[in-house]
Protein backbone atom coordinates (compact mmCIF):
# COMPACT_ATOMS: atom_id res chain seq x y z
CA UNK A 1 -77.09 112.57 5.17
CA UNK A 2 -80.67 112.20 6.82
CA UNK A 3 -80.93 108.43 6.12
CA UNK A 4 -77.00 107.67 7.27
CA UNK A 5 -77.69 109.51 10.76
CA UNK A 6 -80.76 107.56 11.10
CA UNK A 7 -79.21 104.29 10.46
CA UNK A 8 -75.90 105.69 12.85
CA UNK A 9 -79.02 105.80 15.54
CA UNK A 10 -80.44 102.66 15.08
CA UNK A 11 -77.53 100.84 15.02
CA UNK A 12 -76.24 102.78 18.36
CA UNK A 13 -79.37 101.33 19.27
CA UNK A 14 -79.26 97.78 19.04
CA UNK A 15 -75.98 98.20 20.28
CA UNK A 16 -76.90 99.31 23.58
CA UNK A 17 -80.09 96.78 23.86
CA UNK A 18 -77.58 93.89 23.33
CA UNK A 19 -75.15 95.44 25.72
CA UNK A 20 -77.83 95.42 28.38
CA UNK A 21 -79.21 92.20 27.09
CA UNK A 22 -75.65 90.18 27.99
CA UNK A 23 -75.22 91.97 30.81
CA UNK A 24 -78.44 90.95 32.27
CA UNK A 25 -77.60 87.57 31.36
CA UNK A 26 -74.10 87.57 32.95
CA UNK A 27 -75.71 88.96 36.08
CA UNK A 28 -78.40 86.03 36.44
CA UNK A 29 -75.64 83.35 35.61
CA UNK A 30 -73.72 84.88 38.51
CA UNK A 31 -77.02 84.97 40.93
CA UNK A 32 -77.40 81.38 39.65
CA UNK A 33 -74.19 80.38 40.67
CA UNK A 34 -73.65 81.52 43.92
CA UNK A 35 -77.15 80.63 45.11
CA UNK A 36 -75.89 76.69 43.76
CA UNK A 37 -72.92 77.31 45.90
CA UNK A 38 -75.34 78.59 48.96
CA UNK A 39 -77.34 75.65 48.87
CA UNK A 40 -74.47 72.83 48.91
CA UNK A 41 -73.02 74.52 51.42
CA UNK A 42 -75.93 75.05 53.44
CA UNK A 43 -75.65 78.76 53.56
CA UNK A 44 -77.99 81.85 52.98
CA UNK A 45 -77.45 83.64 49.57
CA UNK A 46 -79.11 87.74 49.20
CA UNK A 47 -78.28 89.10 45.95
CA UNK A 48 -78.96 92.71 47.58
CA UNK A 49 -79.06 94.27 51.16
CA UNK A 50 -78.13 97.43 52.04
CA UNK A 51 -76.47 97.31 55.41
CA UNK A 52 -75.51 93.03 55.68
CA UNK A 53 -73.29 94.35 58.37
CA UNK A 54 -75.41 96.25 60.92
CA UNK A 55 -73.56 99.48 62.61
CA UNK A 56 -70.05 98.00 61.34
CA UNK A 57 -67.58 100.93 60.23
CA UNK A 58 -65.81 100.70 56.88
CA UNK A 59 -62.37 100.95 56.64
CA UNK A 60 -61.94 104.09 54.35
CA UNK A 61 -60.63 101.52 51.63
CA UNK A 62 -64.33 100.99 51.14
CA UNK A 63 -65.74 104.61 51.54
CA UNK A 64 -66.74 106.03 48.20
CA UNK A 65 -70.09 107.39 46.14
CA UNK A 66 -72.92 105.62 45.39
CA UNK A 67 -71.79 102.10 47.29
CA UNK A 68 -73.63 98.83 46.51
CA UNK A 69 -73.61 96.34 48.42
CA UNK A 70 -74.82 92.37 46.30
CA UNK A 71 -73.98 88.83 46.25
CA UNK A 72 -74.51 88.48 50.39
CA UNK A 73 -73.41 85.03 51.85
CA UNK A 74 -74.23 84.47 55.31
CA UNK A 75 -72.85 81.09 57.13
CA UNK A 76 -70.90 79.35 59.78
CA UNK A 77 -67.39 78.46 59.68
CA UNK A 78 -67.06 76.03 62.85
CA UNK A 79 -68.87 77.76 65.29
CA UNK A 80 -68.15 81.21 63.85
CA UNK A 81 -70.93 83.22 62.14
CA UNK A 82 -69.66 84.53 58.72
CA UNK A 83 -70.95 86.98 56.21
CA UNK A 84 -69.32 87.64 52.89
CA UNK A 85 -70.38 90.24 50.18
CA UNK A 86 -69.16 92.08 46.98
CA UNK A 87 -69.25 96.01 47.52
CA UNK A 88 -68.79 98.32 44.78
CA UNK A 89 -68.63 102.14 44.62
CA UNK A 90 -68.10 104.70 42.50
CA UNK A 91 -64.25 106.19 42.09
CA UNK A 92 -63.60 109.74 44.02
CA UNK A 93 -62.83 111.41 40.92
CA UNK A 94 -65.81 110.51 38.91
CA UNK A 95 -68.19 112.74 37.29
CA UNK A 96 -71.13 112.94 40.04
CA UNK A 97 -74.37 111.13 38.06
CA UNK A 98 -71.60 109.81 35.84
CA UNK A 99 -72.21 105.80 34.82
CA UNK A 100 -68.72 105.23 34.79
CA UNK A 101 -66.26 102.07 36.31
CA UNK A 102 -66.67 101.21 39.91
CA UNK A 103 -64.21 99.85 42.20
CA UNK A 104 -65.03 96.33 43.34
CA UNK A 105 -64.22 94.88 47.03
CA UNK A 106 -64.58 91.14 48.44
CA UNK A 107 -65.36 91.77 52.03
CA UNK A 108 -65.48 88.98 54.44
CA UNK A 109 -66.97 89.25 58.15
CA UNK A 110 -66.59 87.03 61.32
CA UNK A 111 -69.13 87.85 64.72
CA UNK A 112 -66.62 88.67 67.12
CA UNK A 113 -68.42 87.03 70.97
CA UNK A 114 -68.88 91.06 71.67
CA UNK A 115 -68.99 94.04 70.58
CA UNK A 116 -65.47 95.90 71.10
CA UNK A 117 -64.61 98.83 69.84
CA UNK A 118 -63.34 100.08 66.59
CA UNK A 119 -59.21 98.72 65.62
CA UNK A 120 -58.08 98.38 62.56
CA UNK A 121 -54.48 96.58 61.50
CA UNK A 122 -53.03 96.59 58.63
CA UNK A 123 -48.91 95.64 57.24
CA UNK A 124 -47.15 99.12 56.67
CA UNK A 125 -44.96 97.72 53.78
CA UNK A 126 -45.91 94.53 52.28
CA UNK A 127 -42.69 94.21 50.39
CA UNK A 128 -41.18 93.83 53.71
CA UNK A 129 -40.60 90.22 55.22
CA UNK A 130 -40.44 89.70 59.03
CA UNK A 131 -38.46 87.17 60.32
CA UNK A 132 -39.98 86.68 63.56
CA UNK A 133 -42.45 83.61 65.08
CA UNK A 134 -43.79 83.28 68.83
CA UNK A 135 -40.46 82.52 70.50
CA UNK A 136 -39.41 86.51 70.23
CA UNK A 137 -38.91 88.22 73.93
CA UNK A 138 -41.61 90.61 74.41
CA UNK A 139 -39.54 93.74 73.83
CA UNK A 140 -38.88 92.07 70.54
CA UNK A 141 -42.08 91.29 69.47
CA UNK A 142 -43.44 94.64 70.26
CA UNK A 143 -40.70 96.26 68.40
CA UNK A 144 -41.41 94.09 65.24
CA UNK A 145 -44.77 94.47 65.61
CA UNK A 146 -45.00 98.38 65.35
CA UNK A 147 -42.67 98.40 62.46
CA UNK A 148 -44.61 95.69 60.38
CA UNK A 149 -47.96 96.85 61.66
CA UNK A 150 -49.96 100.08 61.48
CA UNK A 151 -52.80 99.90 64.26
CA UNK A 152 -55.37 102.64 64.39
CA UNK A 153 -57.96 102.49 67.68
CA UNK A 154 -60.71 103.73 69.26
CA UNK A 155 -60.09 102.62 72.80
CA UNK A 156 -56.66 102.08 74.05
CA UNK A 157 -58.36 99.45 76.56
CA UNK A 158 -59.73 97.55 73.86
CA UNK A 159 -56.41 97.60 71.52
CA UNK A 160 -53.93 96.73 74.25
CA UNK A 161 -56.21 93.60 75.07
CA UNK A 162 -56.42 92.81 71.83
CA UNK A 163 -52.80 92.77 70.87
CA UNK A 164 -51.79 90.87 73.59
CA UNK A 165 -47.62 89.21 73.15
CA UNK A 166 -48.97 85.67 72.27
CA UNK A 167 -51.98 87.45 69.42
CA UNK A 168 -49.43 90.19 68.26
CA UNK A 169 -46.66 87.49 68.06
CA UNK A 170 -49.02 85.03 66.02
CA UNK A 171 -49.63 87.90 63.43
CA UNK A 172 -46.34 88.28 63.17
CA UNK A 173 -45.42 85.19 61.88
CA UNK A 174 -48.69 84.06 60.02
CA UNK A 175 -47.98 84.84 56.58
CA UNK A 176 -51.90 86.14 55.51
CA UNK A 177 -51.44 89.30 57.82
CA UNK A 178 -49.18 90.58 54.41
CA UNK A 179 -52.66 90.52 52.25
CA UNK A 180 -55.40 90.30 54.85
CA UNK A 181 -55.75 93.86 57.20
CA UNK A 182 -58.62 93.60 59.63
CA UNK A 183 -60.83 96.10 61.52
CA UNK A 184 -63.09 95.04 64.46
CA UNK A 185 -65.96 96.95 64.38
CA UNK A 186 -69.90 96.69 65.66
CA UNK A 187 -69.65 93.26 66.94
CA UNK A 188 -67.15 91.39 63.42
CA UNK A 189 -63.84 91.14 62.08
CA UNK A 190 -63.43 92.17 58.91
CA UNK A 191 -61.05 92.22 55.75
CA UNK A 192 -61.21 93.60 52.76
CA UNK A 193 -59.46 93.11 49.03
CA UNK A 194 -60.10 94.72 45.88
CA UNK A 195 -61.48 91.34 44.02
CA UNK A 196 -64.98 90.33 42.90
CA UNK A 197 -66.23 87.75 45.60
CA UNK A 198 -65.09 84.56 45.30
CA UNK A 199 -66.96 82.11 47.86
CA UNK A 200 -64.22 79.68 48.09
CA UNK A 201 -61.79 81.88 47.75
CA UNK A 202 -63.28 83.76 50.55
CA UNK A 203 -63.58 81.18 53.06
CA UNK A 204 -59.54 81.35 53.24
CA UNK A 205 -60.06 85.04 54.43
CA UNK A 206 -63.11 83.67 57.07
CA UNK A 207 -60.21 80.69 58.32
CA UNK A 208 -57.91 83.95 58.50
CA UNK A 209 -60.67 85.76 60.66
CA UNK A 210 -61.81 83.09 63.06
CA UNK A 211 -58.22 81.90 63.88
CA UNK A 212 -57.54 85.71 64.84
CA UNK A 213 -60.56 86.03 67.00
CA UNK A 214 -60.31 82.87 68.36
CA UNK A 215 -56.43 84.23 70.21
CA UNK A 216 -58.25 87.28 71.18
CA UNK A 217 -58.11 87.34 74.87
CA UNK A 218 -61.52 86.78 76.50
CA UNK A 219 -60.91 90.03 78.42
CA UNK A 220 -61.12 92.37 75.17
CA UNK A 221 -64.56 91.41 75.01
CA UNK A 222 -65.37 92.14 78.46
CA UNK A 223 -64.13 95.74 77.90
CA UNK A 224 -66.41 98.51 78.68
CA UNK A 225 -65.84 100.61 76.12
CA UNK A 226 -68.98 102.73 76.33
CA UNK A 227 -68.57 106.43 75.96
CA UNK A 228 -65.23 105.93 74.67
């Protein structure tokens, strides 16, 4: 009984050494791969940093245990600065200390030209299609808009310059808002999506990000919004 408990061991073992020993592997072929993609697109590749966006909030899709933040890619997009990262945490109900699965989010960043205040908008029901493009009345568009849209804000002065008729009638009727929400916070745009980070992929998201901030009035950012 002795000898087939020591051999049960051993063999538990090597198990574990070669599970470590191709995950290890995996995780330098990744590294490998995105710092290849970094360099041909003339980007900057971290595989850790703690904090890649500054005093930026997290939407609460993103709040968890024990985050980790890896695989940072910092660029432009046009004129746009643009980080992207994968950020993993663990799941509310785990075991505390427990090595168990971890919930994986592609997050993708724009540098908004100041620093706002905190928004976030997101599609209520994305089952739900709205029929609805730019040449809506105003009445109509902000109708359509706070049924499709959930908006959550900081500053009313900074959200009501933000979702102007011609921005809120643009998210309306671009088709990414169903997949894509943002939140403006510390100085970006960001959005979110429970995937493993994609850099090409992710530059769709950025496009998404830039053409947003681009229709933001220029008055949002000269909103005073301290000691809001």
């Amino acid at each position: 009984m002795e000898g087939a408990l020591s051999l049960i061991a051993l063999v538990a073992v090597v198990v574990s050494a070669g599970t470590i020993t191709v995950a290890a592997h995996f995780r330098k072929e990744r590294v490998a791969e995105l710092q290849g993609w970094a360099r041909a697109h003339g980007w900057h590749y971290t595989e850790h940093h703690p904090r890649p966006l500054e005093e930026a909030t997290l939407p609460d899709a993103l709040q968890g245990r024990n985050p980790r933040v890896r695989h940072v890619l910092t660029g432009r997009r046009g004129t746009h600065l643009v980080t992207m990262f994968e950020l993993t945490h663990a799941a509310p109900n785990a075991r505390r200390g427990a090595d168990g699965p971890r919930r994986t989010h592609r997050v993708v960043a724009v540098r908004t030209p100041g620093l706002g205040a905190d928004l976030e908008i997101r599609r209520r029901d994305l089952a739900r299609s709205v029929s609805l493009d730019a040449s809506g009345g105003p009445e109509e568009v902000s109708r359509s808009f706070d049924e499709a849209f959930h908006t959550n804000g900081t500053d009313a002065g900074f959200t009501n310059a933000v979702l102007d008729h011609a921005t809120v009638s643009w998210l309306l009727s671009d088709c990414r808002s169903r997949s894509l929400p943002v939140r403006f916070t510390g100085g970006h745009a960001m959005t979110w999506t429970a995937l493993r980070l994609d850099p090409d992929h992710a530059l769709a998201a950025a496009d998404y990000l830039t053409a947003l901030v681009d229709r933001v009035p220029s008055r949002a950012w000269a909103h005073d919004t301290a000691g809001s």
